[in-house]
N, C-alpha and C. Protein backbone atom coordinates (compact mmCIF):
# COMPACT_ATOMS: atom_id res chain seq x y z
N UNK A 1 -72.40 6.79 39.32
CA UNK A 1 -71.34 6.98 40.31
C UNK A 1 -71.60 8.23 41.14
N UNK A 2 -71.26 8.59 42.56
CA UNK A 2 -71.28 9.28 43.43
C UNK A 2 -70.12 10.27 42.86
N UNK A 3 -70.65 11.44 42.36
CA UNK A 3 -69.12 12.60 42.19
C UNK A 3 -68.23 12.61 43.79
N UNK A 4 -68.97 12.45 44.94
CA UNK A 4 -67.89 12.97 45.99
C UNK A 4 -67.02 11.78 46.12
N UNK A 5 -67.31 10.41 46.09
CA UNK A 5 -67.04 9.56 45.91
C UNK A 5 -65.55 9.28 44.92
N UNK A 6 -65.96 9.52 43.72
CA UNK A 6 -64.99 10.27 42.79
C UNK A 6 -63.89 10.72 43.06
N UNK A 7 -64.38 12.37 43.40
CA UNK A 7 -63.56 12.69 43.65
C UNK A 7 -62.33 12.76 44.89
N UNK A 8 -63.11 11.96 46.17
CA UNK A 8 -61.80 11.03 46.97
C UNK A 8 -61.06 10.17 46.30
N UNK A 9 -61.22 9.50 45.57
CA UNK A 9 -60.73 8.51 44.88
C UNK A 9 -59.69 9.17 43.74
N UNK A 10 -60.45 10.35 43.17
CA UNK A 10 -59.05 10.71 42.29
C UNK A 10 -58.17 11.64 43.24
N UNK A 11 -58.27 11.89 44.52
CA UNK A 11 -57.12 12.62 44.83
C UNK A 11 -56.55 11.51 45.47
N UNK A 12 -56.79 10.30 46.08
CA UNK A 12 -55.72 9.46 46.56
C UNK A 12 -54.89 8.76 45.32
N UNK A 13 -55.93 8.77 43.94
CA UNK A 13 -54.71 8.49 42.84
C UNK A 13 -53.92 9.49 42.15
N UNK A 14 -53.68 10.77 42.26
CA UNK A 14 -53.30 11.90 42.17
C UNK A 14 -52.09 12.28 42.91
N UNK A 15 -52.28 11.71 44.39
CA UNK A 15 -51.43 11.72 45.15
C UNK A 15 -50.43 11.00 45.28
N UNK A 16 -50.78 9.91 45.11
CA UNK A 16 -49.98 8.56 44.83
C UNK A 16 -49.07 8.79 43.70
N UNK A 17 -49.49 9.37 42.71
CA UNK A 17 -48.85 9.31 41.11
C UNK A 17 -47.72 10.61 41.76
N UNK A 18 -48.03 11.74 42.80
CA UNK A 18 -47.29 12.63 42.76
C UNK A 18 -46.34 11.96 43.48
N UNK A 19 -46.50 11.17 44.79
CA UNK A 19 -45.31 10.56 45.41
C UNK A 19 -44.63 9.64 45.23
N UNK A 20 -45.40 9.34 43.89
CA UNK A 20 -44.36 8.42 43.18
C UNK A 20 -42.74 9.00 42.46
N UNK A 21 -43.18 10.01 42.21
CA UNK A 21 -42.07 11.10 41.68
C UNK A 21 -41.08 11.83 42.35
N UNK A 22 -41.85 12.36 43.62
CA UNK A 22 -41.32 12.90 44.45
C UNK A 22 -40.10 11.96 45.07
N UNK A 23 -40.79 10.81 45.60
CA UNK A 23 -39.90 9.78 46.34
C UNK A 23 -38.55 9.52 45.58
N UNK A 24 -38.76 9.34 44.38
CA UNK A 24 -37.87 8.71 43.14
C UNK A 24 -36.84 8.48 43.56
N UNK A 25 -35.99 10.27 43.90
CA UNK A 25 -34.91 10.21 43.75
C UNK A 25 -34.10 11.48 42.61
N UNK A 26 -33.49 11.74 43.12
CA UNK A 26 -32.36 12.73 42.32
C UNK A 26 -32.97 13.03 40.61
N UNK A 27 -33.21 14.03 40.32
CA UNK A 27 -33.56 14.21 38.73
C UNK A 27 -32.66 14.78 38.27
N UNK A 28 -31.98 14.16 37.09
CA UNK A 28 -31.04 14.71 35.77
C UNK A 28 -31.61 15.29 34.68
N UNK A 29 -31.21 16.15 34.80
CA UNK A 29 -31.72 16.98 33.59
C UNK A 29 -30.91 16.11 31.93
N UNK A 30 -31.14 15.51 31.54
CA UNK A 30 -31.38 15.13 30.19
C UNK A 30 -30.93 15.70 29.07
N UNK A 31 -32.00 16.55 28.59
CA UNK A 31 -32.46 17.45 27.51
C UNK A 31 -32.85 18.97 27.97
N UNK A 32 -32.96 19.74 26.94
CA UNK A 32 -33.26 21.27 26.93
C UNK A 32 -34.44 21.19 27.53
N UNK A 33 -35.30 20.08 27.21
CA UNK A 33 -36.84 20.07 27.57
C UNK A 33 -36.93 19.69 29.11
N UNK A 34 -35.96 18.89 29.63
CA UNK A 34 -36.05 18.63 30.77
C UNK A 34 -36.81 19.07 31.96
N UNK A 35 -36.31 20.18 32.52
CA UNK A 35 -36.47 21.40 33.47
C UNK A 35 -37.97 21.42 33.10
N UNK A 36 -38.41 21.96 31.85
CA UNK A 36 -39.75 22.40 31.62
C UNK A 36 -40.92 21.24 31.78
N UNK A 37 -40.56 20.04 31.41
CA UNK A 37 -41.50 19.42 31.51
C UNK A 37 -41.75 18.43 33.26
N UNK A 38 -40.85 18.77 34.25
CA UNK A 38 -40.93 18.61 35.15
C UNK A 38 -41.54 19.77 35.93
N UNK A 39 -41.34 21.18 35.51
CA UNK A 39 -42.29 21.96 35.45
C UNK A 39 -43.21 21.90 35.53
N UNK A 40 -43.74 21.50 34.35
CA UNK A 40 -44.87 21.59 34.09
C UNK A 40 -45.75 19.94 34.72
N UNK A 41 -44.99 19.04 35.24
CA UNK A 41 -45.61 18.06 35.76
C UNK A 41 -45.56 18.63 37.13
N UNK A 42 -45.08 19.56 38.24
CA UNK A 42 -45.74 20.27 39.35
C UNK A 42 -46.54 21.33 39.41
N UNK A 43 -46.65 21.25 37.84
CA UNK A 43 -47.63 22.42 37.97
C UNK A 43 -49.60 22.21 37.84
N UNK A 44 -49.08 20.82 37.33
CA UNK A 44 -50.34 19.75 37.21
C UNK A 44 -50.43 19.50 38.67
N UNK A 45 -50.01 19.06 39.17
CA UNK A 45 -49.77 18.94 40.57
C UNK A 45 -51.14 19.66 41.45
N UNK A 46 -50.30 20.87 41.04
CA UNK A 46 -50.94 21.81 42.52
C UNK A 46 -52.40 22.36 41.72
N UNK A 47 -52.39 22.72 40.32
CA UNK A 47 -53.67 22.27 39.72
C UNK A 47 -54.66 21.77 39.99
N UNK A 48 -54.17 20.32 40.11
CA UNK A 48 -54.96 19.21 40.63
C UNK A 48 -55.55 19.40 41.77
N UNK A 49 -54.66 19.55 43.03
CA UNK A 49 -55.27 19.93 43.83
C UNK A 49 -56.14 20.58 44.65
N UNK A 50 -56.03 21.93 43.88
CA UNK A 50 -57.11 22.94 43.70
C UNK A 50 -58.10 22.90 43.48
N UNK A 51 -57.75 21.77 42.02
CA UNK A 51 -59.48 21.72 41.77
C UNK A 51 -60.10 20.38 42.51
N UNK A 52 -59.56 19.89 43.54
CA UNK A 52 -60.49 18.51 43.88
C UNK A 52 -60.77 19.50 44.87
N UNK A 53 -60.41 20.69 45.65
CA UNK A 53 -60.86 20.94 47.10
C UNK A 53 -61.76 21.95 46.51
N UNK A 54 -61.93 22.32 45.56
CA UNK A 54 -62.93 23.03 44.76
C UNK A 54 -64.18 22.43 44.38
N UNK A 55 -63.87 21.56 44.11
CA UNK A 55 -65.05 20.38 43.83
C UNK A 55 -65.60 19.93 45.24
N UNK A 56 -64.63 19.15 45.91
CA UNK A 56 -65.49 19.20 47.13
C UNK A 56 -65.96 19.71 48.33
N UNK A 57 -65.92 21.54 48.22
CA UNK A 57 -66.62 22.15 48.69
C UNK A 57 -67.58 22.43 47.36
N UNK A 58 -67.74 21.72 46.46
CA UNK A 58 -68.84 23.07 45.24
C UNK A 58 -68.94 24.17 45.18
N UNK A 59 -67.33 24.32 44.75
CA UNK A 59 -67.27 25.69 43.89
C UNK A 59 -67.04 25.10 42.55
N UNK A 60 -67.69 24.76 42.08
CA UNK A 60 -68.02 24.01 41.00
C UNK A 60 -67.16 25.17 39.43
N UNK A 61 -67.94 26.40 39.54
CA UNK A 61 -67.35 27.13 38.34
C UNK A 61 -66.46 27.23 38.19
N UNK A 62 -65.42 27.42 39.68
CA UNK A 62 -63.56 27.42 39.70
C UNK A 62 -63.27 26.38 39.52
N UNK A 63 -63.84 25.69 39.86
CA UNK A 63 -63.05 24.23 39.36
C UNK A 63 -63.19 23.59 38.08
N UNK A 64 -64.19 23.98 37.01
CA UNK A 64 -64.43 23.85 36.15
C UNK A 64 -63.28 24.81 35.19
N UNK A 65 -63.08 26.19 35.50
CA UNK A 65 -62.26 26.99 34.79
C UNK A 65 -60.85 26.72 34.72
N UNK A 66 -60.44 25.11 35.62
CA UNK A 66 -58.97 24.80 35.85
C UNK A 66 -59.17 23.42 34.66
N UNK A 67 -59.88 23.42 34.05
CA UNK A 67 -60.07 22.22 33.06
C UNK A 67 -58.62 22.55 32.06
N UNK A 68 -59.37 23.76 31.57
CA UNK A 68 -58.25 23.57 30.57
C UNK A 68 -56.91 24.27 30.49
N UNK A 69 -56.20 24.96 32.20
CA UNK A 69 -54.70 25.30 32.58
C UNK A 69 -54.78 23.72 32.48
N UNK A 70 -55.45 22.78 32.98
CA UNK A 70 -54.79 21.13 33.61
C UNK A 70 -54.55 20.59 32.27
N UNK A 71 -55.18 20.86 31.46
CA UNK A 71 -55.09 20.24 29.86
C UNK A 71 -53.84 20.63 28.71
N UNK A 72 -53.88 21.98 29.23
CA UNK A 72 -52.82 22.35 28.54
C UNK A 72 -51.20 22.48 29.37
N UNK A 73 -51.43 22.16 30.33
CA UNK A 73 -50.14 22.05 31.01
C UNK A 73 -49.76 20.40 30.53
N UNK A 74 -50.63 19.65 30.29
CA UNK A 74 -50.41 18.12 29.55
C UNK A 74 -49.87 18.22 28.53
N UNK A 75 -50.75 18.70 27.67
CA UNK A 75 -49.75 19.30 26.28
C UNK A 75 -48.90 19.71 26.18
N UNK A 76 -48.14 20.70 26.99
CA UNK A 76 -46.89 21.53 27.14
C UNK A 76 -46.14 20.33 27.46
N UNK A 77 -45.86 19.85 28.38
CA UNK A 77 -45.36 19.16 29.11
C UNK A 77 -44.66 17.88 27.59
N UNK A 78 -45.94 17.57 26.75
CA UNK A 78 -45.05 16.71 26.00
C UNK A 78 -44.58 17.31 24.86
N UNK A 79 -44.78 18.60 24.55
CA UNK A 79 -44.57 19.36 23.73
C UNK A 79 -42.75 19.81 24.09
N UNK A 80 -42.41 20.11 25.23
CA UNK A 80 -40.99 20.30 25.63
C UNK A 80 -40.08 19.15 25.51
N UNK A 81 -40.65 18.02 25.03
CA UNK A 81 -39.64 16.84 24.59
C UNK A 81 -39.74 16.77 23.28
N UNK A 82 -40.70 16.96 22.24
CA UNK A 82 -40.72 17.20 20.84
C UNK A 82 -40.59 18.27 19.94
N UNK A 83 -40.52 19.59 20.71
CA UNK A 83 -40.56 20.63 19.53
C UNK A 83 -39.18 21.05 19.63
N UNK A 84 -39.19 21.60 17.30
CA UNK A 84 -37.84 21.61 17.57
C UNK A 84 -37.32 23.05 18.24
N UNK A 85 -36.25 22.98 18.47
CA UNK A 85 -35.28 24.56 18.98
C UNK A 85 -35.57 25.78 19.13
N UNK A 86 -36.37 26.18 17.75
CA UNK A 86 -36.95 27.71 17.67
C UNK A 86 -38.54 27.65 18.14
N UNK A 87 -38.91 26.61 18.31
CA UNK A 87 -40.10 26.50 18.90
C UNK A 87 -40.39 26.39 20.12
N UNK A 88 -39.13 25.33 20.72
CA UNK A 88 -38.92 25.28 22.14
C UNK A 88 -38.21 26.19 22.83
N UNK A 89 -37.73 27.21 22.08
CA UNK A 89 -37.74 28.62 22.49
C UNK A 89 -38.52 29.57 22.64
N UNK A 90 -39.26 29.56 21.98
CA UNK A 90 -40.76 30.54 22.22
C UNK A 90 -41.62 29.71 23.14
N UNK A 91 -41.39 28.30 23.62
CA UNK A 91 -42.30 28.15 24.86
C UNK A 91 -41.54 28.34 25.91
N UNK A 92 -40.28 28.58 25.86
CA UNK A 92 -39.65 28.65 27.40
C UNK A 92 -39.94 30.69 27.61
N UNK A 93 -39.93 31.42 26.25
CA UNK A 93 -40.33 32.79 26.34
C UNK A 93 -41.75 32.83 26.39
N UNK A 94 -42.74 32.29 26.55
CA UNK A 94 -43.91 32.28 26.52
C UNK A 94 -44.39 32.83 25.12
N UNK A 95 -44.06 32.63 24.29
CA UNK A 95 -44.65 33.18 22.72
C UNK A 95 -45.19 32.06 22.08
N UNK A 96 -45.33 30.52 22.94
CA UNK A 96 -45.99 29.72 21.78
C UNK A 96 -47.27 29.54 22.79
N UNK A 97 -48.00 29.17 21.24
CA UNK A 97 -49.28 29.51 21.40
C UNK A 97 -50.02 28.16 20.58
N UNK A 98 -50.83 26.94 22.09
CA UNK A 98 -50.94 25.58 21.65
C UNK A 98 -52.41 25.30 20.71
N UNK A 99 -51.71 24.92 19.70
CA UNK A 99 -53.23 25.09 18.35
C UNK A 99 -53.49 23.72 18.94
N UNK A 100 -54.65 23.59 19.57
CA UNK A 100 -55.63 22.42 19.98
C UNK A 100 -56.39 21.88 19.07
N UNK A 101 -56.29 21.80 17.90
CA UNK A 101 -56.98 21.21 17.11
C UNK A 101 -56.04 20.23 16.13
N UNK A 102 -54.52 20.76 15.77
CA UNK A 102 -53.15 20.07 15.42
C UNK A 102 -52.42 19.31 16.23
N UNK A 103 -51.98 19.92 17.59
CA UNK A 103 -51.35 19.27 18.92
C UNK A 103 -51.43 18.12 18.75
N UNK A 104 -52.75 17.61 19.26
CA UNK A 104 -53.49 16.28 19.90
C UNK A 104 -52.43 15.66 18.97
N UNK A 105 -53.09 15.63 17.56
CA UNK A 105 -52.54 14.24 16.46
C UNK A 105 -50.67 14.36 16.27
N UNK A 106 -50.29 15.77 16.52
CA UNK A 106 -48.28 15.43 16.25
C UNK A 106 -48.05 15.15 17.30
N UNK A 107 -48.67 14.86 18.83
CA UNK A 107 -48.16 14.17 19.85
C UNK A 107 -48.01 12.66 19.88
N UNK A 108 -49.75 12.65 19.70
CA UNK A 108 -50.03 11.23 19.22
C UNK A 108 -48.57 10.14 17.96
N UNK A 109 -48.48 11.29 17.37
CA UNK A 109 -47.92 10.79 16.07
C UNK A 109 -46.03 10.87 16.74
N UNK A 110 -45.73 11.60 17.63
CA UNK A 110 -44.48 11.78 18.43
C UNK A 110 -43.72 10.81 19.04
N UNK A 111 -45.17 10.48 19.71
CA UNK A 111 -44.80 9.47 20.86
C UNK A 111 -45.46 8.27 20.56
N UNK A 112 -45.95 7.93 19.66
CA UNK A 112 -46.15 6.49 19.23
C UNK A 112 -48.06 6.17 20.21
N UNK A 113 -48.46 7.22 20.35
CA UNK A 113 -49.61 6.93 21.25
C UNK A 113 -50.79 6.35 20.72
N UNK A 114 -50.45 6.32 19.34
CA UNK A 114 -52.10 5.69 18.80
C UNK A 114 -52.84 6.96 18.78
N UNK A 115 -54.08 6.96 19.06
CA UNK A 115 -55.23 8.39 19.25
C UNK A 115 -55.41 9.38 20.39
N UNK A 116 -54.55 8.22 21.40
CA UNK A 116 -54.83 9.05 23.02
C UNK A 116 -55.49 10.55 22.98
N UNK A 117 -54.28 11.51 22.43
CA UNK A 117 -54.05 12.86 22.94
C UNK A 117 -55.93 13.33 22.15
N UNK A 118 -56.06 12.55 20.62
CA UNK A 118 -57.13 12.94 19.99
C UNK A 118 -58.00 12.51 20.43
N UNK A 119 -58.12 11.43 21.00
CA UNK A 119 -59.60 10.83 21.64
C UNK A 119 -59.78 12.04 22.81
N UNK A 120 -58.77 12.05 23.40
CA UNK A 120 -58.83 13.33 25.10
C UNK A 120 -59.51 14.22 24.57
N UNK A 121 -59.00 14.89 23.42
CA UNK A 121 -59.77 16.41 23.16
C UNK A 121 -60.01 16.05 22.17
N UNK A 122 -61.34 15.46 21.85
CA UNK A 122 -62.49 16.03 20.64
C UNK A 122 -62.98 17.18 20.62
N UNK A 123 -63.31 17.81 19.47
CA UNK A 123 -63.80 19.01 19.37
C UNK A 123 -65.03 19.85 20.44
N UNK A 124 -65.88 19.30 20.86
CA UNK A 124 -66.90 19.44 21.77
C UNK A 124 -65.71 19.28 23.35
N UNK A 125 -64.84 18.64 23.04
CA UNK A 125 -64.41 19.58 24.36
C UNK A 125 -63.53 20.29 24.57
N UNK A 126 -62.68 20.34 23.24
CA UNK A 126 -61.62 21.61 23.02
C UNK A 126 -62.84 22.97 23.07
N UNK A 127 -63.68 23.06 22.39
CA UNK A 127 -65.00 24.47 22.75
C UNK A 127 -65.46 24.55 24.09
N UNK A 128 -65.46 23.24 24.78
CA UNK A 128 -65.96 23.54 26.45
C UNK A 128 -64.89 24.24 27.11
N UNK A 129 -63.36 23.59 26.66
CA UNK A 129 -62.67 24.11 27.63
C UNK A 129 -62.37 25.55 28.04
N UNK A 130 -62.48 25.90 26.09
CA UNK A 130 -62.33 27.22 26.03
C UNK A 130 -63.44 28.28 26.64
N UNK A 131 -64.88 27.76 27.03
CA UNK A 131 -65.85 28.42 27.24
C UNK A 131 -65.86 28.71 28.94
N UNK A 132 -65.63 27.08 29.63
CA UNK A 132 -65.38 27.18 31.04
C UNK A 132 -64.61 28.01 31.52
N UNK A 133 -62.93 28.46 30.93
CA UNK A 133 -61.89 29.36 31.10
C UNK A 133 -62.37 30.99 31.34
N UNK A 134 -62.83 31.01 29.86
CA UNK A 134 -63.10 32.47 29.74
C UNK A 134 -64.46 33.05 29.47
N UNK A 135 -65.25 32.09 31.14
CA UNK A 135 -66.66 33.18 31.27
C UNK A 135 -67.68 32.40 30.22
N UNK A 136 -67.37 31.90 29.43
CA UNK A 136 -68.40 32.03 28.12
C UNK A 136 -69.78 31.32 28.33
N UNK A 137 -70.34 31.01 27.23
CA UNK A 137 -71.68 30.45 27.55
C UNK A 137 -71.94 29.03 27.92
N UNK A 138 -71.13 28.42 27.60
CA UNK A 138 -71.18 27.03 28.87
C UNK A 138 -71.11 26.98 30.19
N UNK A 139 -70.28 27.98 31.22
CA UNK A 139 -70.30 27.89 32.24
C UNK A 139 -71.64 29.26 32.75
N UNK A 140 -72.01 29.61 31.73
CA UNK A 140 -73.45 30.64 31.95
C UNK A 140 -74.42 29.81 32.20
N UNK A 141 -74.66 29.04 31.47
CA UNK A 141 -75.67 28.16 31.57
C UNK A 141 -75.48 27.04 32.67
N UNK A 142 -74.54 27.25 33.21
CA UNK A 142 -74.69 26.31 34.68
C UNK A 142 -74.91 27.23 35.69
N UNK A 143 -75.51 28.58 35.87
CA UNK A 143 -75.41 29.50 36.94
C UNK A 143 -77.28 29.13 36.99
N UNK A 144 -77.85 28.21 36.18
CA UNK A 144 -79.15 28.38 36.31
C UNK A 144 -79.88 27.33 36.42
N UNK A 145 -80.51 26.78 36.87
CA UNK A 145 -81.49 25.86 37.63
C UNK A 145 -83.03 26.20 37.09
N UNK A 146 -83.94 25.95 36.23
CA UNK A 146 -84.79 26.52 35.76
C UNK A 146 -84.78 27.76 35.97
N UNK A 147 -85.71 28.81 36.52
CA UNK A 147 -85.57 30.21 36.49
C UNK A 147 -85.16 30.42 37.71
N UNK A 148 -84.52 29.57 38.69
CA UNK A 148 -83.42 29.87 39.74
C UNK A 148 -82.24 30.17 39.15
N UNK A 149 -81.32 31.34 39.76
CA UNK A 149 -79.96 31.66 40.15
C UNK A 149 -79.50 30.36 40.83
N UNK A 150 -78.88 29.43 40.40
CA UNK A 150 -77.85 28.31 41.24
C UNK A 150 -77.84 27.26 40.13
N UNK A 151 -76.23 27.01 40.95
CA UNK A 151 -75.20 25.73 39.94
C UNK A 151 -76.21 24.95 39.54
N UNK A 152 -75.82 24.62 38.62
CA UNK A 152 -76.56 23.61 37.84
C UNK A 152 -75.37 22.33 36.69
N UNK A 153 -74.97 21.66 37.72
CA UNK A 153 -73.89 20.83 37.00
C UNK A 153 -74.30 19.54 37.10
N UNK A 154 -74.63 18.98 35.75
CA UNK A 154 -74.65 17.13 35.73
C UNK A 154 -73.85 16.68 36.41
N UNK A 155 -73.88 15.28 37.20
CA UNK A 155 -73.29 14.28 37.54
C UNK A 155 -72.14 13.97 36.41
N UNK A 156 -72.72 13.79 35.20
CA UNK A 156 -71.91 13.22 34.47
C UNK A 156 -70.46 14.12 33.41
N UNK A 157 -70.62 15.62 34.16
CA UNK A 157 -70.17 16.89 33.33
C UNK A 157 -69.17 16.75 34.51
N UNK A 158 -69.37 16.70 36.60
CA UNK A 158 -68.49 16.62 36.88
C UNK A 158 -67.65 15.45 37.19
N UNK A 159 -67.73 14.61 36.63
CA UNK A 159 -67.43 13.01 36.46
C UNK A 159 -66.01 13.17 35.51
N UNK A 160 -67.07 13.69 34.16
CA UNK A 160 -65.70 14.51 33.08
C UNK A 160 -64.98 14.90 33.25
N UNK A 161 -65.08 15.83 33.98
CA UNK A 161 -63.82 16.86 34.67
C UNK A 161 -62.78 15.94 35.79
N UNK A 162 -63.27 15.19 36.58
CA UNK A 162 -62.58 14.22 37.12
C UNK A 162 -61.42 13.17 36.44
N UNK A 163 -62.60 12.69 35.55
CA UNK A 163 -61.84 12.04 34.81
C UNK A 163 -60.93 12.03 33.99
N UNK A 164 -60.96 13.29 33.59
CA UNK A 164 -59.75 14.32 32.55
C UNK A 164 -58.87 14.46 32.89
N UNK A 165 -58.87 15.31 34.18
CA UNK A 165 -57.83 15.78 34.71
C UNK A 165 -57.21 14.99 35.36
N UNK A 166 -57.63 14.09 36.34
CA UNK A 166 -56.53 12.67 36.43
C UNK A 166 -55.59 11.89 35.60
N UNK A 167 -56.63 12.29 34.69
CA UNK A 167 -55.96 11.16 33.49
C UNK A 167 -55.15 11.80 33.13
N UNK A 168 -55.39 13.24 32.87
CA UNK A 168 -53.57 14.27 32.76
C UNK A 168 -52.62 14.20 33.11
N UNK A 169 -52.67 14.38 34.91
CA UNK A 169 -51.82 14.28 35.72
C UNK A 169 -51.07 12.94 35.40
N UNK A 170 -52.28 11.86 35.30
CA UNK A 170 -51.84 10.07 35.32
C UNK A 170 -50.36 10.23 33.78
N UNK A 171 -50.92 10.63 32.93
CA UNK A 171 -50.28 10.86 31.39
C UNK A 171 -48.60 11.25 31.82
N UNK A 172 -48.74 12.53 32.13
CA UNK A 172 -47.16 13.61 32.46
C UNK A 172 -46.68 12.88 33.35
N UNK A 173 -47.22 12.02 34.42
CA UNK A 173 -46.36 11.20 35.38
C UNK A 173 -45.70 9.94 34.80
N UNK A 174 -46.27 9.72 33.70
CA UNK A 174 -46.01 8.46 32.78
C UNK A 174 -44.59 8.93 32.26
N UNK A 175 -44.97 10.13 31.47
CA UNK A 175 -43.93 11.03 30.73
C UNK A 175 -42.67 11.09 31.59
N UNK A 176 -42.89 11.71 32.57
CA UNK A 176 -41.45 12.00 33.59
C UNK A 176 -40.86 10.70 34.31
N UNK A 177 -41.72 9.70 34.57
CA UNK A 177 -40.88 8.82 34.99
C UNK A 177 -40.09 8.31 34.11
N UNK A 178 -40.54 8.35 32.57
CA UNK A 178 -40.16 7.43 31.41
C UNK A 178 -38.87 8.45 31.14
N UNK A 179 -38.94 9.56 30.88
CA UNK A 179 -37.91 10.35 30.56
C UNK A 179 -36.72 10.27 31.16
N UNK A 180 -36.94 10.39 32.82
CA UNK A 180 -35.99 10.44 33.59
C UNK A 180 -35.41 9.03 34.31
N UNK A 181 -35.90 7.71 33.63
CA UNK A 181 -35.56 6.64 33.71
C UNK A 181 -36.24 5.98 35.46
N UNK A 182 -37.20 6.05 35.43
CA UNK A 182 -37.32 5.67 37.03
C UNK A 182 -38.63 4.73 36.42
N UNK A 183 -38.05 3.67 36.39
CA UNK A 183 -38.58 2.61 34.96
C UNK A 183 -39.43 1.87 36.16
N UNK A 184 -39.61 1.76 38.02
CA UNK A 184 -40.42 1.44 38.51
C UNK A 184 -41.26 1.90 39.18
N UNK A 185 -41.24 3.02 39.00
CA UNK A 185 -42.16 4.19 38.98
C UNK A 185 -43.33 4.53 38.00
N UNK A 186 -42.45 4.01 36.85
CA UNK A 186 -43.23 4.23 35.60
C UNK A 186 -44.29 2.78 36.06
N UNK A 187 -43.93 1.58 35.99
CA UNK A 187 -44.61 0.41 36.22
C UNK A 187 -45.88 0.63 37.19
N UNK A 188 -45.15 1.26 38.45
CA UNK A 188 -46.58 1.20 39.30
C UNK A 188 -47.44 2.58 39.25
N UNK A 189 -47.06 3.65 38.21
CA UNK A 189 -47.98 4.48 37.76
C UNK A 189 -49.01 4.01 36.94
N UNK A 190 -48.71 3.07 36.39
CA UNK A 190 -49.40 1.97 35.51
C UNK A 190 -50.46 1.40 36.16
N UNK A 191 -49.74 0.86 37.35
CA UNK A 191 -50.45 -0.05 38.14
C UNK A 191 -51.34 0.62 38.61
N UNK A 192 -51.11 1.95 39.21
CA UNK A 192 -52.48 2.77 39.80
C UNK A 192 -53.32 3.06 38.78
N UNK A 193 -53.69 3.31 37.98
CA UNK A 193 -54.19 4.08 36.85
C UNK A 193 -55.22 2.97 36.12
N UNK A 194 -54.06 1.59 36.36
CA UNK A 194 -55.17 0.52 35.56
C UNK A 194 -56.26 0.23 36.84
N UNK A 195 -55.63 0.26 37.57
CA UNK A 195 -56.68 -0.34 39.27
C UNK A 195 -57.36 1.19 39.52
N UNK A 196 -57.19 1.75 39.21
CA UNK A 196 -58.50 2.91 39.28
C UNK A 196 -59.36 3.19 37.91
N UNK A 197 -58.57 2.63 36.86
CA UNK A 197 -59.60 2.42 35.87
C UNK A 197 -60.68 1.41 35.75
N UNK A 198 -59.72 0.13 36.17
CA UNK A 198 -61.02 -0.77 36.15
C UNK A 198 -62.15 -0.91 37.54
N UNK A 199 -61.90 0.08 38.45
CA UNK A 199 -63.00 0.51 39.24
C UNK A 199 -64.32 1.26 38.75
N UNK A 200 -63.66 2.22 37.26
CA UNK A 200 -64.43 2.94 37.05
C UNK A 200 -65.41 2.48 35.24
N UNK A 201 -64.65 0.93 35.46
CA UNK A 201 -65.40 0.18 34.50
C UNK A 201 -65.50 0.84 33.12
N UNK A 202 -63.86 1.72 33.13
CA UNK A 202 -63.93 2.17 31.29
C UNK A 202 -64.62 3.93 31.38
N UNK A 203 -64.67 4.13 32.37
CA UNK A 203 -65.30 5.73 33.01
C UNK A 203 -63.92 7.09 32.98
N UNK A 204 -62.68 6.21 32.39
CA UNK A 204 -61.44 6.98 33.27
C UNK A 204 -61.07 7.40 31.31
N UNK A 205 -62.22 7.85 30.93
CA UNK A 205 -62.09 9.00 29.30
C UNK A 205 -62.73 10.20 29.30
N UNK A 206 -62.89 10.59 28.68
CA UNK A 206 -63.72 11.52 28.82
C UNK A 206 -64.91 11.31 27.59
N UNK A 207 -65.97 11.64 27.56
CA UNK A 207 -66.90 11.43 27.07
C UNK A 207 -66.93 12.16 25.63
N UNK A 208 -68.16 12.19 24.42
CA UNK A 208 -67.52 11.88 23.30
C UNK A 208 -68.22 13.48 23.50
N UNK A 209 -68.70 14.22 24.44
CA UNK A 209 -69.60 15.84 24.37
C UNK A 209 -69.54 15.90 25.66
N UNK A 210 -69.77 17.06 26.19
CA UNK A 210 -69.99 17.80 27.83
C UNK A 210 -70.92 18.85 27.48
């Protein structure tokens, strides 16, 4: 697959999933979690956006270092409808702190998802994300091109990143329409997501290493 290619394609489904929300209509706050996880679904948002105009100028390292704010704003996001009281108090004070290696499976296990959240982050890419973020030696080793200074990013590393982070955004838009009852919203978030998946012929996971 063509990454620029790609990545037009995930911002017109990105966009779509956002104006699907936007358009809706009036939001009720619900639950305590409410507020936050609509939050945190505009905060995927503008995320998103960042990193596709990052990508397609190739600034490849910034856009790589938004992997895992976009990942963990997913997590948060379903984390503010399941945790209990004293927990969902220390994320609205910023004192919780998301163990990526537990998360995945009590979401999974929350929301009835099967493996989703665990298939998303296998271990090899809970360590990338953390490495891309903060400098470390995964995104070192893309500053080099044999004994050239310059990017050095697989096709298929920024494919990953594409595919992740859509699929985030695609996830929390699932979440908020379902929460806040906009039950045909939810349907044709569906609808985009399966028609851009089966374009990408089973491509719209992330891979089992980066």
């Amino acid at each position: 697959m063509n990454p620029q290619d790609e990545i037009r394609r995930a911002q017109e489904l990105c966009q779509s999933l956002e104006d699907l929300v936007v358009k809706a209509g009036k939001i009720t706050i619900k639950t305590e979690g409410s507020q936050l996880l609509i939050g945190f679904w505009s905060l995927i948002c503008d995320y998103q956006k960042g990193l596709i105009n990052l990508l397609f100028w190739k600034f490849y390292a910034a856009a790589f270092a938004l992997w895992r704010p976009i990942t963990e704003a997913a997590i948060r996001a379903h984390l503010s409808l399941m945790l209990p009281k004293e927990d969902l108090n220390r994320l609205k004070e910023d004192r919780y702190r998301v163990d990526f290696k537990k998360v995945p499976r009590e979401i999974d296990e929350a929301f009835g998802l099967g493996h989703v959240f665990q298939n998303f982050l296998p271990e090899p890419v809970r360590g990338a994300l953390h490495s891309y973020t903060h400098s470390g030696v995964v995104p070192l080793r893309r500053r080099f091109d044999g004994t050239d200074v310059a990017a050095n990013y697989p096709d298929v590393e920024i494919l990953a990143l594409i595919n992740t982070t859509a699929s985030a955004l695609f996830m929390v838009t699932s979440l908020v329409t379902r929460h806040f009852e906009f039950e045909k919203q939810w349907e044709e978030a569906q609808r985009l997501y399966g028609d851009w998946g089966a374009h990408k012929k089973g491509e719209n996971r992330p891979p089992e290493g980066v």
